[in-house]
N, C-alpha and C. Protein backbone atom coordinates (compact mmCIF):
# COMPACT_ATOMS: atom_id res chain seq x y z
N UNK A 1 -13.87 -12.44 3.59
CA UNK A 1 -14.48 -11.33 2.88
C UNK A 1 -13.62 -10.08 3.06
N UNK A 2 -13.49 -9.50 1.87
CA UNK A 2 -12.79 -8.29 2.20
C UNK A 2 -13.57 -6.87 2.62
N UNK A 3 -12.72 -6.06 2.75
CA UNK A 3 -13.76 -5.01 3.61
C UNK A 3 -13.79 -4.30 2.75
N UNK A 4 -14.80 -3.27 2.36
CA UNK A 4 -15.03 -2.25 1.46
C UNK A 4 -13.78 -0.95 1.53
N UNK A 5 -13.38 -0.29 2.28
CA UNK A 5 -12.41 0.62 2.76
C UNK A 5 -10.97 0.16 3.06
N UNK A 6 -10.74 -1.34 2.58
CA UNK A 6 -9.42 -1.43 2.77
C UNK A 6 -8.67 -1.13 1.74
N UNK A 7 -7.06 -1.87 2.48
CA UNK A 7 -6.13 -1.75 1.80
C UNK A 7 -5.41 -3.22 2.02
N UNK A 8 -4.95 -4.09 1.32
CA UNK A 8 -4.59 -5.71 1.31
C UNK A 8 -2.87 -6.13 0.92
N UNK A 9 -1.89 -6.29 1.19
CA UNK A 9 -0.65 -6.93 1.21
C UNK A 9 -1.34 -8.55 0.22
N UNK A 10 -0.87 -9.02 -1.10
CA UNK A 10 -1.25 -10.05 -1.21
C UNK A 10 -0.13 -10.93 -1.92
N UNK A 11 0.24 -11.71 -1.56
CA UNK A 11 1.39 -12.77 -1.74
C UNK A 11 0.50 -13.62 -2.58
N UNK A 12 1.72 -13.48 -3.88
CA UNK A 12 1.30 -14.81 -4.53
C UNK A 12 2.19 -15.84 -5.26
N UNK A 13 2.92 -15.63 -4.08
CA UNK A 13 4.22 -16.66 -4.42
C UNK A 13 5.11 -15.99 -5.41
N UNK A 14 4.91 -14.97 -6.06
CA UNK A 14 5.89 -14.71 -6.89
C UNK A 14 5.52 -13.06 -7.30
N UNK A 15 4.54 -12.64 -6.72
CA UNK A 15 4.47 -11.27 -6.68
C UNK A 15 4.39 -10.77 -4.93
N UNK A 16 4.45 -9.60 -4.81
CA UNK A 16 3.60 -8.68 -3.56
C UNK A 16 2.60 -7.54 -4.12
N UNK A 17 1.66 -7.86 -3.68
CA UNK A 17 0.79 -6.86 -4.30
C UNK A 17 -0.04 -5.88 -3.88
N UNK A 18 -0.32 -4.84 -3.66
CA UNK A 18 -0.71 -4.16 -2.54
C UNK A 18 -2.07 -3.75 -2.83
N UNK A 19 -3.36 -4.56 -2.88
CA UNK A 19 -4.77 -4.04 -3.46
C UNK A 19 -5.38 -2.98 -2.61
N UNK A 20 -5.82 -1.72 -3.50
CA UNK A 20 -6.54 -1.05 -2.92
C UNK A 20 -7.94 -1.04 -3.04
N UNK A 21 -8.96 -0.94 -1.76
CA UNK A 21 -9.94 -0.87 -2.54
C UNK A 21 -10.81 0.09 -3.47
N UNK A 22 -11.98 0.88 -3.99
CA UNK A 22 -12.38 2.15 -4.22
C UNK A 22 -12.44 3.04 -3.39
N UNK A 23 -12.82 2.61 -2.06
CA UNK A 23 -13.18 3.72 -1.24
C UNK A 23 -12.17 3.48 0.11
N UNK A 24 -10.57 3.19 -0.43
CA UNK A 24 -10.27 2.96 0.66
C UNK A 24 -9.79 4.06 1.63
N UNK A 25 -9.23 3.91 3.06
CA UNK A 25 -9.33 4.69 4.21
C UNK A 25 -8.20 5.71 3.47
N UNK A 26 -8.98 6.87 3.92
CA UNK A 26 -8.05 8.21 3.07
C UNK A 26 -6.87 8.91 4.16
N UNK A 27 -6.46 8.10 5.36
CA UNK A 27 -5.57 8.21 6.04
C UNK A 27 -4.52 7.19 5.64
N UNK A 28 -5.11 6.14 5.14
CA UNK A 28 -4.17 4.57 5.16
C UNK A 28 -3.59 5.77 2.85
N UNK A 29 -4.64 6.35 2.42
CA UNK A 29 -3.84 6.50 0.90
C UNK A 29 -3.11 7.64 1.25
N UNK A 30 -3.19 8.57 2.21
CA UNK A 30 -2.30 9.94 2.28
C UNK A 30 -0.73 9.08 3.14
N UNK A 31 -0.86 8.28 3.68
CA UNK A 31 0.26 7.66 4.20
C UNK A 31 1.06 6.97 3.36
N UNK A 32 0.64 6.48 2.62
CA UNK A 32 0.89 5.40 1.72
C UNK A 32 1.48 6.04 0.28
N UNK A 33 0.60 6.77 -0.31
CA UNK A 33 0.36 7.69 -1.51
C UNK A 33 0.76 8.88 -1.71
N UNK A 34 0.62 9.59 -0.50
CA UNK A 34 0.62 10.66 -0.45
C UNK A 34 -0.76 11.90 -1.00
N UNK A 35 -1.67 10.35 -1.02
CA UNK A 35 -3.12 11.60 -2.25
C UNK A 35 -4.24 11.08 -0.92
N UNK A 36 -5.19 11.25 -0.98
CA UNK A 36 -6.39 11.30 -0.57
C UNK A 36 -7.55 10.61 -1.41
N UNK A 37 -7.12 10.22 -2.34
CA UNK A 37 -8.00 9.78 -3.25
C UNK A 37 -7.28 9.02 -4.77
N UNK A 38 -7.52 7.63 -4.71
CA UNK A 38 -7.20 6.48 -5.68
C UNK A 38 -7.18 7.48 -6.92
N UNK A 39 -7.92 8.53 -7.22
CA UNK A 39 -8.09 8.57 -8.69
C UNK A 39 -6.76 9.72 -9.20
N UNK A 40 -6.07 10.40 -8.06
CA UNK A 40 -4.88 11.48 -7.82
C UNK A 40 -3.78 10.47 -7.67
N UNK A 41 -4.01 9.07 -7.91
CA UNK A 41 -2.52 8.78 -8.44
C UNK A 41 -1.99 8.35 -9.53
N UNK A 42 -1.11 8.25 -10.22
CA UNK A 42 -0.53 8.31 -11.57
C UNK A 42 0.81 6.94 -11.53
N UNK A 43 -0.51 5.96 -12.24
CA UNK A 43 0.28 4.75 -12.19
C UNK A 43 1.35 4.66 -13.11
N UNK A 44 2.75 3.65 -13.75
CA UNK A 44 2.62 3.26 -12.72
C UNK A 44 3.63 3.01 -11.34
N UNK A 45 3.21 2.64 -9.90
CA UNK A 45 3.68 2.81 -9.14
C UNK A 45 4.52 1.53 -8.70
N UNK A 46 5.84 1.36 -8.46
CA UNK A 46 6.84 0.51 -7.53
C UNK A 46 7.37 0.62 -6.43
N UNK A 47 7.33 -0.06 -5.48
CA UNK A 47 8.17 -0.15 -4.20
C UNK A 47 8.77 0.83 -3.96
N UNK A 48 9.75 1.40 -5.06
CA UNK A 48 10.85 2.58 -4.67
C UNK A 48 10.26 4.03 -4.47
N UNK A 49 8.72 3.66 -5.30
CA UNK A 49 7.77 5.55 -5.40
C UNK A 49 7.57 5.31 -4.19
N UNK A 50 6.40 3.65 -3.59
CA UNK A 50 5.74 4.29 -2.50
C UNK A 50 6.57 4.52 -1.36
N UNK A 51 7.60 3.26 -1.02
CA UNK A 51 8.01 3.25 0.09
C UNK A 51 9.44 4.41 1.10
N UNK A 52 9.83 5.30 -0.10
CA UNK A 52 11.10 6.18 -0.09
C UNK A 52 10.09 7.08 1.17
N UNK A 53 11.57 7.42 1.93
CA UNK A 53 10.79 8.40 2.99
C UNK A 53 9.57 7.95 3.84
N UNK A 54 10.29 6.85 4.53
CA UNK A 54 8.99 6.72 5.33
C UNK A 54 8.14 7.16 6.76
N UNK A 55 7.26 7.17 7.03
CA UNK A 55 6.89 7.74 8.25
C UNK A 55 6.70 6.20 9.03
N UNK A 56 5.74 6.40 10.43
CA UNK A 56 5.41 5.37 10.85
C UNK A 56 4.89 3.88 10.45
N UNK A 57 3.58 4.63 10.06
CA UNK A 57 2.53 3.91 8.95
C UNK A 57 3.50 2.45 7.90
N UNK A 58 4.06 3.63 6.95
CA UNK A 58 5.00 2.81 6.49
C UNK A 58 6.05 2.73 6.62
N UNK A 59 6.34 2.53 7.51
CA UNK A 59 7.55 1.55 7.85
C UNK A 59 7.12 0.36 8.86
N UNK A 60 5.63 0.36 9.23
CA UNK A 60 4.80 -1.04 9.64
C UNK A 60 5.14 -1.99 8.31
N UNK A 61 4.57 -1.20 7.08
CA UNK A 61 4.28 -2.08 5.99
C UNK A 61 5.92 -2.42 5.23
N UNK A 62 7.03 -1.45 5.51
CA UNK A 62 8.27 -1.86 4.82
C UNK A 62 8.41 -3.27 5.51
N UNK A 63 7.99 -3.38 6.93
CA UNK A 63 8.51 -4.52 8.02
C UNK A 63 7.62 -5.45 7.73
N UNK A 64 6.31 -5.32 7.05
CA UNK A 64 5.64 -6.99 7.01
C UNK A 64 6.05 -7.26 5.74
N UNK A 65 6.38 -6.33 4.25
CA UNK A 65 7.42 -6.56 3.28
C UNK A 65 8.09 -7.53 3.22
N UNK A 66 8.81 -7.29 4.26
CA UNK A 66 10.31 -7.73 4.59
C UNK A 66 10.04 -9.15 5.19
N UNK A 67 9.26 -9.34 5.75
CA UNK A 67 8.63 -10.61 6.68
C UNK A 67 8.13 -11.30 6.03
N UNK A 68 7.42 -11.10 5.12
CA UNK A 68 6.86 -11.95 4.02
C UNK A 68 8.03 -12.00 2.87
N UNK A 69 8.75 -11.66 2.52
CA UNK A 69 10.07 -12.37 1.56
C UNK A 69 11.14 -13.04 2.25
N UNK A 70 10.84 -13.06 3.76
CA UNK A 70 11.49 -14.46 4.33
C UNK A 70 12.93 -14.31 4.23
């Protein structure tokens, strides 16, 4: 089951996909996004928008990226 406030990495063999949910954690979208809120972003978005300049946060997620394309 997924959680109401997340955020999901989803492999599907031929994509990476990064699902957000509606109400997800507004620390995990200001890290990520740079917004506070799903509806302040302006799709659409690729690898090169979110991941340029990264802080901690993401550069967890550049590294499971990277781990999952093997």
């Amino acid at each position: 089951m997924l959680e109401s406030d997340g955020i999901y990495l989803i492999d599907n063999g031929f994509l990476l996909i990064l699902y957000t949910k509606s109400n997800s954690n507004t620390k995990l979208l200001k890290s990520i996004f740079g917004v506070e809120d799903l509806s302040l972003i302006n799709p659409p978005l690729f690898e090169d928008n979110i991941l340029n300049d990264p802080d901690e946060l993401k550069q967890k997620i550049i590294n499971m990226v990277d781990y999952v394309r093997g």
